[in-house]
C-alpha atoms as a PDB file:
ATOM      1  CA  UNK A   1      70.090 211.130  94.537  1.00  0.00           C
ATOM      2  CA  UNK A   2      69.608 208.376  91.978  1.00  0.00           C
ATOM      3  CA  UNK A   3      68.340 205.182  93.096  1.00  0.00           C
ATOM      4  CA  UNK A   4      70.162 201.905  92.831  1.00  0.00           C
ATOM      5  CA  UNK A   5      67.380 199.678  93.583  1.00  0.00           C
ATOM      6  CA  UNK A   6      63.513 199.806  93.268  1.00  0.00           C
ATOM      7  CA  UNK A   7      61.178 197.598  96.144  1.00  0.00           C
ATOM      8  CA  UNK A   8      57.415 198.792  95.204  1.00  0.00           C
ATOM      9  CA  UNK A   9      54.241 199.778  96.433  1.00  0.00           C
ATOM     10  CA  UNK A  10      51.062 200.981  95.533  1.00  0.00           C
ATOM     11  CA  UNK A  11      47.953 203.168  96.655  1.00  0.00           C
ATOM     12  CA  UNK A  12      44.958 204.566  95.615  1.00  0.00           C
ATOM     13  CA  UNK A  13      43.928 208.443  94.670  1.00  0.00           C
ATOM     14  CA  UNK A  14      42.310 208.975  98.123  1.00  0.00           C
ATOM     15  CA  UNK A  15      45.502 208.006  99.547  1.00  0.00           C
ATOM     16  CA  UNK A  16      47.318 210.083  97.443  1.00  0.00           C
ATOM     17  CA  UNK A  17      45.383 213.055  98.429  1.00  0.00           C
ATOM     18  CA  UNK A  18      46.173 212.311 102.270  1.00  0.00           C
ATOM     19  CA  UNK A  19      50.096 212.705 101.081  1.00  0.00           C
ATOM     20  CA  UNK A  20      49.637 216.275 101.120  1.00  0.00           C
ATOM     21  CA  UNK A  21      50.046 216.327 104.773  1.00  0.00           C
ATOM     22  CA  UNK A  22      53.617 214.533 104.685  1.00  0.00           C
ATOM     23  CA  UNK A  23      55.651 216.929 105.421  1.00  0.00           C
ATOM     24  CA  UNK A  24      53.522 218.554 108.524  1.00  0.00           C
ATOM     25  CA  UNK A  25      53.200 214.757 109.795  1.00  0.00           C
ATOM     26  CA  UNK A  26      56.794 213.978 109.622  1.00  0.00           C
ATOM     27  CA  UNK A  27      58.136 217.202 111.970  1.00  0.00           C
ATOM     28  CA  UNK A  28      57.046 215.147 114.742  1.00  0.00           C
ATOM     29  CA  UNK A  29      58.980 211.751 113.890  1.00  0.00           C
ATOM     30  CA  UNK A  30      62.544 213.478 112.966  1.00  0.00           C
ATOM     31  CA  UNK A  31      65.618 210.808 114.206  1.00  0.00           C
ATOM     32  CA  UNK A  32      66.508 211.898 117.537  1.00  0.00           C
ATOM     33  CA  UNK A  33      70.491 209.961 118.548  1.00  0.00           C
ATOM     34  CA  UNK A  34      70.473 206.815 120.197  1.00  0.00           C
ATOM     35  CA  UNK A  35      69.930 207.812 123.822  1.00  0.00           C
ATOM     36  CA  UNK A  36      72.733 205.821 126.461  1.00  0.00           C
ATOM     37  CA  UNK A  37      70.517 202.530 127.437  1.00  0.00           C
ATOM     38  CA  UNK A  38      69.017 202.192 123.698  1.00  0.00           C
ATOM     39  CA  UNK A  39      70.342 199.819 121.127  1.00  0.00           C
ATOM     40  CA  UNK A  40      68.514 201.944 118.632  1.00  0.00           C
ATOM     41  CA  UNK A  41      66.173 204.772 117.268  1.00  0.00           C
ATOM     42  CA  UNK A  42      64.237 205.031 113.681  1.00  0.00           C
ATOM     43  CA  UNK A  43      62.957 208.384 111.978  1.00  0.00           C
ATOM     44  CA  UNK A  44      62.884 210.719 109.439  1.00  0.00           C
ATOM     45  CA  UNK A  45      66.612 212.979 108.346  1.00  0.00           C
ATOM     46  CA  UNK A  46      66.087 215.643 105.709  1.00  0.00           C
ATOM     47  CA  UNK A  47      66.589 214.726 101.811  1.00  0.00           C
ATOM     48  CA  UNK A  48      68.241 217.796 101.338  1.00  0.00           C
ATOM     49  CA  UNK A  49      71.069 219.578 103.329  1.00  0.00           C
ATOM     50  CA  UNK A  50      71.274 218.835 107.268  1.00  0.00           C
ATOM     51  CA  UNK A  51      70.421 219.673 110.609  1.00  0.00           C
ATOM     52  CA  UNK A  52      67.149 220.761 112.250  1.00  0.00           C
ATOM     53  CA  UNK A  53      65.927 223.716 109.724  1.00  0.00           C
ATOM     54  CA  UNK A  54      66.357 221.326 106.905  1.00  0.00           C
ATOM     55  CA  UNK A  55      62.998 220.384 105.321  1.00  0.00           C
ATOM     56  CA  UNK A  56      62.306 216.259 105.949  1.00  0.00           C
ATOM     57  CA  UNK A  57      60.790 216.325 102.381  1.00  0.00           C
ATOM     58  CA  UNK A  58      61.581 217.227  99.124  1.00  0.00           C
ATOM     59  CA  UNK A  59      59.107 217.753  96.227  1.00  0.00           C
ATOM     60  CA  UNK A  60      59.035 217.936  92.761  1.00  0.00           C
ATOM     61  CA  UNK A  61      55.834 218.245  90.730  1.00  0.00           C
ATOM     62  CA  UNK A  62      53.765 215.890  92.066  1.00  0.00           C
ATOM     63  CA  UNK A  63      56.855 213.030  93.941  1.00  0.00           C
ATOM     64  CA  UNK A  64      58.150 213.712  96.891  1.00  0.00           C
ATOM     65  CA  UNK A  65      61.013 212.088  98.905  1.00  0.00           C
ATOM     66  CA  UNK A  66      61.762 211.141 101.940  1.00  0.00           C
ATOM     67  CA  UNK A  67      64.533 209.581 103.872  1.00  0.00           C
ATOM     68  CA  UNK A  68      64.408 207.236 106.759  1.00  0.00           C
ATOM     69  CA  UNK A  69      67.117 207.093 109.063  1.00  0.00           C
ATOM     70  CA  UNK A  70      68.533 205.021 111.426  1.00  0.00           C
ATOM     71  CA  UNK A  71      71.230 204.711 114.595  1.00  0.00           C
ATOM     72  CA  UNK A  72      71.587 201.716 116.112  1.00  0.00           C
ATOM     73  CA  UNK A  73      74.278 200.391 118.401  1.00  0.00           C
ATOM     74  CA  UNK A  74      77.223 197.781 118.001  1.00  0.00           C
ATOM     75  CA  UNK A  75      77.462 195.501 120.856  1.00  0.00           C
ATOM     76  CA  UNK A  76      78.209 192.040 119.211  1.00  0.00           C
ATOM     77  CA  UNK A  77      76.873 189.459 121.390  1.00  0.00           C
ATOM     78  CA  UNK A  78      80.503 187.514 121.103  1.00  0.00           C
ATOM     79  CA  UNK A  79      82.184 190.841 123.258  1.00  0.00           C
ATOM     80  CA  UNK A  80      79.036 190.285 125.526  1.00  0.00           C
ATOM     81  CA  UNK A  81      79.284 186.559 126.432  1.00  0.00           C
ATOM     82  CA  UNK A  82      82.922 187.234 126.802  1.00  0.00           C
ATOM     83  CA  UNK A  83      82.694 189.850 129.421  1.00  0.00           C
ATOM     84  CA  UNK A  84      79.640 187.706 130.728  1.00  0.00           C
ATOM     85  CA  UNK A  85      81.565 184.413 131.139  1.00  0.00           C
ATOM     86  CA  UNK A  86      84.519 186.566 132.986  1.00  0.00           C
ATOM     87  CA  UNK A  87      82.880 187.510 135.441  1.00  0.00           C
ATOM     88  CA  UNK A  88      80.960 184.364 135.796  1.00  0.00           C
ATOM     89  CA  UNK A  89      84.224 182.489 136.343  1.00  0.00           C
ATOM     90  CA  UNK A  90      85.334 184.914 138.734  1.00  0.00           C
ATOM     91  CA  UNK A  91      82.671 184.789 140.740  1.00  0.00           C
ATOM     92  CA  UNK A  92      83.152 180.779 140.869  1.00  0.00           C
ATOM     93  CA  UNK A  93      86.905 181.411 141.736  1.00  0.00           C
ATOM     94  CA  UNK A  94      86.274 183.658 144.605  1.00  0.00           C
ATOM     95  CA  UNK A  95      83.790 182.597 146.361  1.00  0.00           C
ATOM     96  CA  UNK A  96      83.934 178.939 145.331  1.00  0.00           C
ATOM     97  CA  UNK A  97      80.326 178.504 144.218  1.00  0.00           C
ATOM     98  CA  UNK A  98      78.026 178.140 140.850  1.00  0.00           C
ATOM     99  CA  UNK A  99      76.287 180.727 139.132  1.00  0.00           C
ATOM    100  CA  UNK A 100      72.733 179.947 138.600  1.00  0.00           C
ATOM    101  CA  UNK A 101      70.528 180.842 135.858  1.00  0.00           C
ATOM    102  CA  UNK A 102      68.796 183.751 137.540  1.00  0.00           C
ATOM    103  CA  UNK A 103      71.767 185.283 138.610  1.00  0.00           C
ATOM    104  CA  UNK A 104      73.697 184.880 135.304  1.00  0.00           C
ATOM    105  CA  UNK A 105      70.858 186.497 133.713  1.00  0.00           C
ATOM    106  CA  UNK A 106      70.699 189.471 135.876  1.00  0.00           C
ATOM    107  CA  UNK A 107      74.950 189.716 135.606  1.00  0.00           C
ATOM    108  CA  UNK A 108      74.183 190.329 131.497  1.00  0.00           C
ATOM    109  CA  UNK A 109      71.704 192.311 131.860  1.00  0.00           C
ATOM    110  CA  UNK A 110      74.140 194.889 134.171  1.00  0.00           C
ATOM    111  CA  UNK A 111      76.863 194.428 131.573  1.00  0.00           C
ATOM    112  CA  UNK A 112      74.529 195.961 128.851  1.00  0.00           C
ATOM    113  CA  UNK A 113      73.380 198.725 130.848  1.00  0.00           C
ATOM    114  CA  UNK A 114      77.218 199.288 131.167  1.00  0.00           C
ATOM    115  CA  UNK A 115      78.286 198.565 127.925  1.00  0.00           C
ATOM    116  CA  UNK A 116      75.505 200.229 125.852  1.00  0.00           C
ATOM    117  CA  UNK A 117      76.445 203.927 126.756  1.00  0.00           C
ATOM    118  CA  UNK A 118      80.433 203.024 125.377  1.00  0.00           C
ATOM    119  CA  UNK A 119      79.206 200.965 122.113  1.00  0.00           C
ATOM    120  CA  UNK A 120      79.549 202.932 118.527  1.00  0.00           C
ATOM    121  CA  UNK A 121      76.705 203.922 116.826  1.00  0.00           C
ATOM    122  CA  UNK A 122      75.830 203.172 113.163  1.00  0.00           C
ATOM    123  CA  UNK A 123      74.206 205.526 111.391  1.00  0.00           C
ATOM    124  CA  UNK A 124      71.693 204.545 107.963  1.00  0.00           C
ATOM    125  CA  UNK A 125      69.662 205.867 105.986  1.00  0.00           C
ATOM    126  CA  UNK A 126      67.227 204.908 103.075  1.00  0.00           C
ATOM    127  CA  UNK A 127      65.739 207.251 100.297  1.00  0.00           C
ATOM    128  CA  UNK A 128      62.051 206.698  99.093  1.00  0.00           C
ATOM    129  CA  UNK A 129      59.304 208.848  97.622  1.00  0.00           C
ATOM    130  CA  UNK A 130      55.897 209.197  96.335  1.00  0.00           C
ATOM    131  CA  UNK A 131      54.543 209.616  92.982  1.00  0.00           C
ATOM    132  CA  UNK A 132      51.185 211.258  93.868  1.00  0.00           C
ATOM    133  CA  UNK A 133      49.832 211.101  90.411  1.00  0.00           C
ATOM    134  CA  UNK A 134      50.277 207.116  89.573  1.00  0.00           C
ATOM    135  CA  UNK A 135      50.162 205.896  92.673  1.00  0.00           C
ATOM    136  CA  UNK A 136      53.656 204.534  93.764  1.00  0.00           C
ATOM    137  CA  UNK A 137      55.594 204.648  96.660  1.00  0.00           C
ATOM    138  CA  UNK A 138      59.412 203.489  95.961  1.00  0.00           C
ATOM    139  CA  UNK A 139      61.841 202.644  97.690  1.00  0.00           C
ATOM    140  CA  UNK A 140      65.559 203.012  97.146  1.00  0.00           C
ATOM    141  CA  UNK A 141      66.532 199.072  98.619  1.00  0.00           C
ATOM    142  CA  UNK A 142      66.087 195.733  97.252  1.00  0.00           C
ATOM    143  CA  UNK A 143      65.534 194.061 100.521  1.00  0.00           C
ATOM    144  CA  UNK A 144      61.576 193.320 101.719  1.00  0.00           C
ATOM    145  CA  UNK A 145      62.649 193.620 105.108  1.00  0.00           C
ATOM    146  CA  UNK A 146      64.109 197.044 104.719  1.00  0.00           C
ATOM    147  CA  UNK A 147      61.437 198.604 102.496  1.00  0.00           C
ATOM    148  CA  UNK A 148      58.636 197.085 104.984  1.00  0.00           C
ATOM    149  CA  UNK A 149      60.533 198.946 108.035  1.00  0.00           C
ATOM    150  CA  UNK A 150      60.829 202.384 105.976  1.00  0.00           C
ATOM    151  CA  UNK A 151      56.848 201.935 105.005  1.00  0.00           C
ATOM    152  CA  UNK A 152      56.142 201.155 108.860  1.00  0.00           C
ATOM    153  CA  UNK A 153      58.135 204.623 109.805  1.00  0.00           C
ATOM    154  CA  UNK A 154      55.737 205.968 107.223  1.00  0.00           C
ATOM    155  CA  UNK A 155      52.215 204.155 108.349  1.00  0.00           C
ATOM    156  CA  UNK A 156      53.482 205.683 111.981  1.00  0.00           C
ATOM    157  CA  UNK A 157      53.875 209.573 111.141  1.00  0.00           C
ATOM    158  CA  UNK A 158      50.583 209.440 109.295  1.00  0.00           C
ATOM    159  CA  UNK A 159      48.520 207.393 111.188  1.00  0.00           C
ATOM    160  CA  UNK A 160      47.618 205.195 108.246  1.00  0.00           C
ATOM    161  CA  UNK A 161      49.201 204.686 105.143  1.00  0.00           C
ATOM    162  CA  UNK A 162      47.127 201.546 103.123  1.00  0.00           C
ATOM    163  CA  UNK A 163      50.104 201.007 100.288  1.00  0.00           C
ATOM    164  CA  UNK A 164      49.821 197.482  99.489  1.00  0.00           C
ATOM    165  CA  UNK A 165      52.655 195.215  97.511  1.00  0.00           C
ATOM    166  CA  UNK A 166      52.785 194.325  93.603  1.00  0.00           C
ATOM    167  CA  UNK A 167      49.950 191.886  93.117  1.00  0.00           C
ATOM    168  CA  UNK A 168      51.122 191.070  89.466  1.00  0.00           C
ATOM    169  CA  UNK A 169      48.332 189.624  86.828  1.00  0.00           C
ATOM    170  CA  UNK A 170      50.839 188.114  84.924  1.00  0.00           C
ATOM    171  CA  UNK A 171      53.487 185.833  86.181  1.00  0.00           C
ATOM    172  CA  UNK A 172      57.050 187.482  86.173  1.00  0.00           C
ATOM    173  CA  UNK A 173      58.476 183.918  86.321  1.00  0.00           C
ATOM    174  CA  UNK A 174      56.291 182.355  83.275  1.00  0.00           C
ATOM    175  CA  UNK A 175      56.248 186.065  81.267  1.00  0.00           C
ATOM    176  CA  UNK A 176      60.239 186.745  81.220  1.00  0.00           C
ATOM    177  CA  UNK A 177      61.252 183.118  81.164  1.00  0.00           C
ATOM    178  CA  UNK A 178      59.224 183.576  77.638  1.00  0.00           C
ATOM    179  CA  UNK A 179      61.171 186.807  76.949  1.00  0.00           C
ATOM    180  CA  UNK A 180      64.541 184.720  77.011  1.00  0.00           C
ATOM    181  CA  UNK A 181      62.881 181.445  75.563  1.00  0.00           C
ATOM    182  CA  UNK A 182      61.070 182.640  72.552  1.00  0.00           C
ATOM    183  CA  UNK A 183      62.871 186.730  72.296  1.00  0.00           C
ATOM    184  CA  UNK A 184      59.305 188.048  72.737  1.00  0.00           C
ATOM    185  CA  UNK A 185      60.420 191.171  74.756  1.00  0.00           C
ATOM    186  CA  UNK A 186      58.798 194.013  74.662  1.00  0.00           C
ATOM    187  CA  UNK A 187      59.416 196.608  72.513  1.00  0.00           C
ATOM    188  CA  UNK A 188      62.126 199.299  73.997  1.00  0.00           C
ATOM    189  CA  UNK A 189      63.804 196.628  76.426  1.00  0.00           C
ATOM    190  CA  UNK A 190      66.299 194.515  75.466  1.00  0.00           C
ATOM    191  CA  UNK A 191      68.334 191.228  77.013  1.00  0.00           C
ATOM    192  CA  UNK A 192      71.419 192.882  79.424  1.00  0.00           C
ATOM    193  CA  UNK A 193      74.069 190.433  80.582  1.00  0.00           C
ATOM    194  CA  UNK A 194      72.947 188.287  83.690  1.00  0.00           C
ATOM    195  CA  UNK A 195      70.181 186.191  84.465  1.00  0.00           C
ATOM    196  CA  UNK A 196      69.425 183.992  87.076  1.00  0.00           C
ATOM    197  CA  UNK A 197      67.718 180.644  86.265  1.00  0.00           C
ATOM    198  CA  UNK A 198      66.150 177.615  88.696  1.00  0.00           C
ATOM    199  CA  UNK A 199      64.031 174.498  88.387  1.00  0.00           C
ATOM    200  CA  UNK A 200      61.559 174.773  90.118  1.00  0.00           C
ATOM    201  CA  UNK A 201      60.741 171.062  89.854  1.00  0.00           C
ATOM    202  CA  UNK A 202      63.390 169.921  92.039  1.00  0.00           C
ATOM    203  CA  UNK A 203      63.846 169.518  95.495  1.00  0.00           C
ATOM    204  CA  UNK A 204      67.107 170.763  95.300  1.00  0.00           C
ATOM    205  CA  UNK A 205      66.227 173.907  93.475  1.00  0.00           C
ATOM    206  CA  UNK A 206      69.294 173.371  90.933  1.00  0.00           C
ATOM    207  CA  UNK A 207      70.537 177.116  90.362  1.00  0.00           C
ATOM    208  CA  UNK A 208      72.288 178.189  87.111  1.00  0.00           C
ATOM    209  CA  UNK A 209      73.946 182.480  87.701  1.00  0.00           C
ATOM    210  CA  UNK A 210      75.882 183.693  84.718  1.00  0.00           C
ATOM    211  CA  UNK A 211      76.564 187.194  84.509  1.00  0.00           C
ATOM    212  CA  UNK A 212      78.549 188.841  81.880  1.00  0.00           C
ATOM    213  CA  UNK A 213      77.274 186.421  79.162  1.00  0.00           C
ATOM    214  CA  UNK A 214      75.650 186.647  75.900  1.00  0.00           C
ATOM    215  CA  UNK A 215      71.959 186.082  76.936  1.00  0.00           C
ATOM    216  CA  UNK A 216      70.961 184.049  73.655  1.00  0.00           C
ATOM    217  CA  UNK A 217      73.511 181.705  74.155  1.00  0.00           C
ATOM    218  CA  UNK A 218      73.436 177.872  73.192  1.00  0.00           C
ATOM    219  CA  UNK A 219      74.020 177.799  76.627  1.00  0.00           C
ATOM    220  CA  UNK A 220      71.310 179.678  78.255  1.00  0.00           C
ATOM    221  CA  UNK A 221      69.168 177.823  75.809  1.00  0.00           C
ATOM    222  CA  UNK A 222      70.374 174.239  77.120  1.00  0.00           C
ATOM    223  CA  UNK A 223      69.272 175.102  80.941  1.00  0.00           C
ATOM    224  CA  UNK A 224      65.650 176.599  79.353  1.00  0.00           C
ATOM    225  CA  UNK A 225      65.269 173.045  77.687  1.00  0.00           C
ATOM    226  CA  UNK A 226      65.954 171.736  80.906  1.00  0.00           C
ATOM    227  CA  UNK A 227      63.461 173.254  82.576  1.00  0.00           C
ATOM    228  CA  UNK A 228      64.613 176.081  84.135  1.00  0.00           C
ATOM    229  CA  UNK A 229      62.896 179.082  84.295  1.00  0.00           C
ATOM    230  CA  UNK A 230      63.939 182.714  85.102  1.00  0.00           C
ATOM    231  CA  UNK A 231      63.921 184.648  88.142  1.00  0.00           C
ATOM    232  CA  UNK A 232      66.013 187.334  87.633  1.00  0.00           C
ATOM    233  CA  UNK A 233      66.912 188.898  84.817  1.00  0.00           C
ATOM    234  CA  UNK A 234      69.436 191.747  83.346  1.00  0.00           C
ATOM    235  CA  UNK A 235      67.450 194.028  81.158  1.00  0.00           C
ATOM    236  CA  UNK A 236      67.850 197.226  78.962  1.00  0.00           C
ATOM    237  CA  UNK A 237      64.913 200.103  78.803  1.00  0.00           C
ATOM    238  CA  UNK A 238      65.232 202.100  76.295  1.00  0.00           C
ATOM    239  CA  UNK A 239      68.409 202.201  75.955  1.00  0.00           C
ATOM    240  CA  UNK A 240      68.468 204.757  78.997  1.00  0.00           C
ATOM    241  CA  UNK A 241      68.504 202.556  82.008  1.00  0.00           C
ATOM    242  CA  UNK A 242      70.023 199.287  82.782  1.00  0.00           C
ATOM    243  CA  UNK A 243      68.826 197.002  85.536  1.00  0.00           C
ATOM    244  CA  UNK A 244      68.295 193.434  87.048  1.00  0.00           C
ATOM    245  CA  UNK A 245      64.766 192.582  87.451  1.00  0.00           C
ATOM    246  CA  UNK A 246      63.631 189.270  90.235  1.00  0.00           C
ATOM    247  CA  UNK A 247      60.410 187.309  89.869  1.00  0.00           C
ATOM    248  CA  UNK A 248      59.069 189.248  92.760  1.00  0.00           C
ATOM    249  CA  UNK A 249      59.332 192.147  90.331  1.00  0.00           C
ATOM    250  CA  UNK A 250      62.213 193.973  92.768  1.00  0.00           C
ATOM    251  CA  UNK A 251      64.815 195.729  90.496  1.00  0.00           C
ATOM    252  CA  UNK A 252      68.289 195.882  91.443  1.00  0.00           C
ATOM    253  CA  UNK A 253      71.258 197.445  89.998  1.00  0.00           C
ATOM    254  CA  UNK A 254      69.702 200.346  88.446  1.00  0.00           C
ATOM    255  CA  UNK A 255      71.506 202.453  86.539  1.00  0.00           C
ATOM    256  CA  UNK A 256      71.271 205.052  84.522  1.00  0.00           C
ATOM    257  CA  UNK A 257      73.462 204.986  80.951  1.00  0.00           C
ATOM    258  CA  UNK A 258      75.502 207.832  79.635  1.00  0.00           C
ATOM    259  CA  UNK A 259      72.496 209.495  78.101  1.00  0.00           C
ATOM    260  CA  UNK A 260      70.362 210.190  80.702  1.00  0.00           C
ATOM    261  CA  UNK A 261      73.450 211.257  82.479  1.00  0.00           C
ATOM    262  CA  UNK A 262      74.400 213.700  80.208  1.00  0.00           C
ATOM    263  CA  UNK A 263      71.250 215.364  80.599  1.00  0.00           C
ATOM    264  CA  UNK A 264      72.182 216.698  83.888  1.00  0.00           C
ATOM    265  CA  UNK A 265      74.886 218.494  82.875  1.00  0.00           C
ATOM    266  CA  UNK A 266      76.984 220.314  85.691  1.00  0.00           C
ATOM    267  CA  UNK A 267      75.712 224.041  85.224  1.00  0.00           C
ATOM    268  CA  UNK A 268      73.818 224.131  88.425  1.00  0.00           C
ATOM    269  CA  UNK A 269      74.673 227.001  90.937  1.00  0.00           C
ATOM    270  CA  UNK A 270      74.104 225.325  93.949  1.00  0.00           C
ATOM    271  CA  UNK A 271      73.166 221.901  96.001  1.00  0.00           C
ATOM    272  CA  UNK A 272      69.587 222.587  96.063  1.00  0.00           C
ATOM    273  CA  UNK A 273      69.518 222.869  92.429  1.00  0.00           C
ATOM    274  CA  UNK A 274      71.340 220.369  91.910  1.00  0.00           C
ATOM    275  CA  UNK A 275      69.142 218.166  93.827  1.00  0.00           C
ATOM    276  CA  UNK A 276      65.742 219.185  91.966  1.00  0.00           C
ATOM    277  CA  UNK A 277      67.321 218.848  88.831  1.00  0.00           C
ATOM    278  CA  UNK A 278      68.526 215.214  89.961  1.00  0.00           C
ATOM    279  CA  UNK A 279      65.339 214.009  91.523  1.00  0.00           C
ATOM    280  CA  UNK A 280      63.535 215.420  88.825  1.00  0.00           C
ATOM    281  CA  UNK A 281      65.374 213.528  86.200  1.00  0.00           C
ATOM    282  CA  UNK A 282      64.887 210.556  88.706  1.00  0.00           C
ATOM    283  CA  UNK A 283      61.373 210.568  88.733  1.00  0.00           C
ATOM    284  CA  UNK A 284      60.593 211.008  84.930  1.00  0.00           C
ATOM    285  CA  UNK A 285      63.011 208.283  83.675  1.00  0.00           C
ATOM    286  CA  UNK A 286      61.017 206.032  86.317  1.00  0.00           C
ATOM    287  CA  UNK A 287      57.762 207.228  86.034  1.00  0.00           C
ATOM    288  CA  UNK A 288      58.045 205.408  82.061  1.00  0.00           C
ATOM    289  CA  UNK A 289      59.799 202.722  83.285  1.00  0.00           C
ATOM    290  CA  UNK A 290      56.977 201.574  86.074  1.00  0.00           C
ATOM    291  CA  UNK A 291      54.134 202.754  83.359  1.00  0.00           C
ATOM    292  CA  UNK A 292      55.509 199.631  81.469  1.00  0.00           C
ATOM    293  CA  UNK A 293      56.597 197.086  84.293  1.00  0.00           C
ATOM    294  CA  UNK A 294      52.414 198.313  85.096  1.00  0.00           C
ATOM    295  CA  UNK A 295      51.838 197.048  81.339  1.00  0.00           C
ATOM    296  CA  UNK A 296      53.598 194.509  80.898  1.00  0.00           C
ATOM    297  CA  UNK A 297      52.736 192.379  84.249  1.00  0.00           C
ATOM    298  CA  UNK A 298      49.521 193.663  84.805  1.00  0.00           C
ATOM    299  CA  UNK A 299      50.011 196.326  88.093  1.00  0.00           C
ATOM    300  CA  UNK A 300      46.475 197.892  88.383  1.00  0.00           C
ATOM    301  CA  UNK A 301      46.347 201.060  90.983  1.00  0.00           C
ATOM    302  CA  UNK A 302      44.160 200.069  93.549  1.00  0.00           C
ATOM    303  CA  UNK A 303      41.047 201.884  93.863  1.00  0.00           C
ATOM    304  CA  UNK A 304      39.139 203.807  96.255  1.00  0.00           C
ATOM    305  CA  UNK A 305      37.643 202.087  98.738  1.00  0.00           C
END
């Protein structure tokens, strides 16, 4: 149950009181399969445990999770065109003409109403929840795309759902290329292993990576002299959590160190518990971690309108 990445959003104590009706709003949006002409279907699959008595939300204290899923079908267009340009060719063979547009268009459009019912289904599925009492919704993926689908599922089951991106007061670029410059971090993080540096100056957009390297380097300091500035950057809270963090303020390749890990232990009796003990755990080690990233960039909660 522990996230890997974090893509974030936030919304505003009116919205948070609307939450309360998650649960009741998301029995009509469960995942129903891929039907035989579809190429896909979104909605909601339980947190917790399976099938259709399984609750699609889990809660603890005042977060609770969802998970959006997904089935969607493989046809690769190549196996498509393929078929498509068989048949065309036999057609031209047998009865010694050419295949217009029109007709090749309706001749595809046959082939996937054959094909679609035979292709394999992939199934997905991506974890968020909602912190209630700050004000964030977060999302277990580190691509925009992704997290703006999952929030769309969301916006759809409850009508309206106004979360609204990171609108950071302070720069992430200018504020942690200053962290690796000058060693002004903040206290409880310090400098991980990987960073990812560009000029922005250029055209070209001349990109230095380096992962699994002293941070404070002579190095590292040469392409900051250059120029360069940071846009993502490996990071350690607390000496509980280890993670990447971008200059659009997504982090990626969270984990959590031994310590929080060994607060789990393994004494739980059964999956559920397990699970509340996990997300629990989950949510407080975040809930300090986005109190700071709120601090330290400048995140205000939006307010009622």
């Amino acid at each position: 149950m522990f996230f890997r990445n974090l893509t974030l959003f936030r919304f505003s104590p009116a919205v948070a009181e609307d939450l309360n009706r998650l649960d009741d709003a998301l029995a009509e949006h469960r995942l129903r399969p891929c039907g035989p002409l579809e190429m896909f279907t979104k909605g909601f699959v339980p947190p917790v445990g399976r099938g259709e008595e399984a609750a699609l939300t889990h809660v603890v204290n005042a977060c609770t999770m969802v998970t959006v899923g997904g089935e969607d079908k493989l046809l690769p267009a190549a196996v498509v065109n393929d078929e498509l340009q068989r048949k065309v060719q036999k057609i031209a063979e047998e009865e010694g003409r050419k295949v217009g547009g029109r007709e090749r268009k309706r001749i595809k459009e046959d082939l996937l109403t054959e094909l679609l019912p035979r292709a394999f289904v992939r199934t997905s599925r991506l974890s968020a929840y909602v912190d209630r009492k700050h004000g964030w919704l977060v999302l277990d993926t580190s691509s925009r795309k992704s997290a703006e689908n999952a929030l769309t599922q969301i916006r759809e089951a409850l009508g309206s759902f106004p979360a609204v991106p990171l609108a950071p007061e302070e720069g992430p670029r200018v504020l942690m290329t200053d962290w690796l410059a000058n060693g002004t971090l903040p206290a409880g993080l310090a400098l991980g292993d990987e960073v990812e540096l560009r000029d922005p100056a250029t055209a070209t957009g001349a990109i230095a990576k380096c992962r699994r390297q002293e941070l404070d380097s002579e190095e590292i300091k040469e392409h900051l002299r250059n120029g360069k500035q940071v846009f993502q950057l490996g990071l350690v809270f607390d000496d509980r959590m280890s993670f990447v963090l971008g200059e659009d303020l997504i982090v990626r390749k969270l984990k959590f160190l031994d310590v929080v890990l060994d607060e789990m232990g393994d004494s739980h009796q059964d999956a559920a518990a397990e699970a509340d003990a996990s997300f629990a755990l989950l949510t407080l080690e975040l809930e300090r971690l986005l109190a700071k990233l709120e601090e330290w960039f400048g995140l205000p909660r939006p307010a009622d309108a």
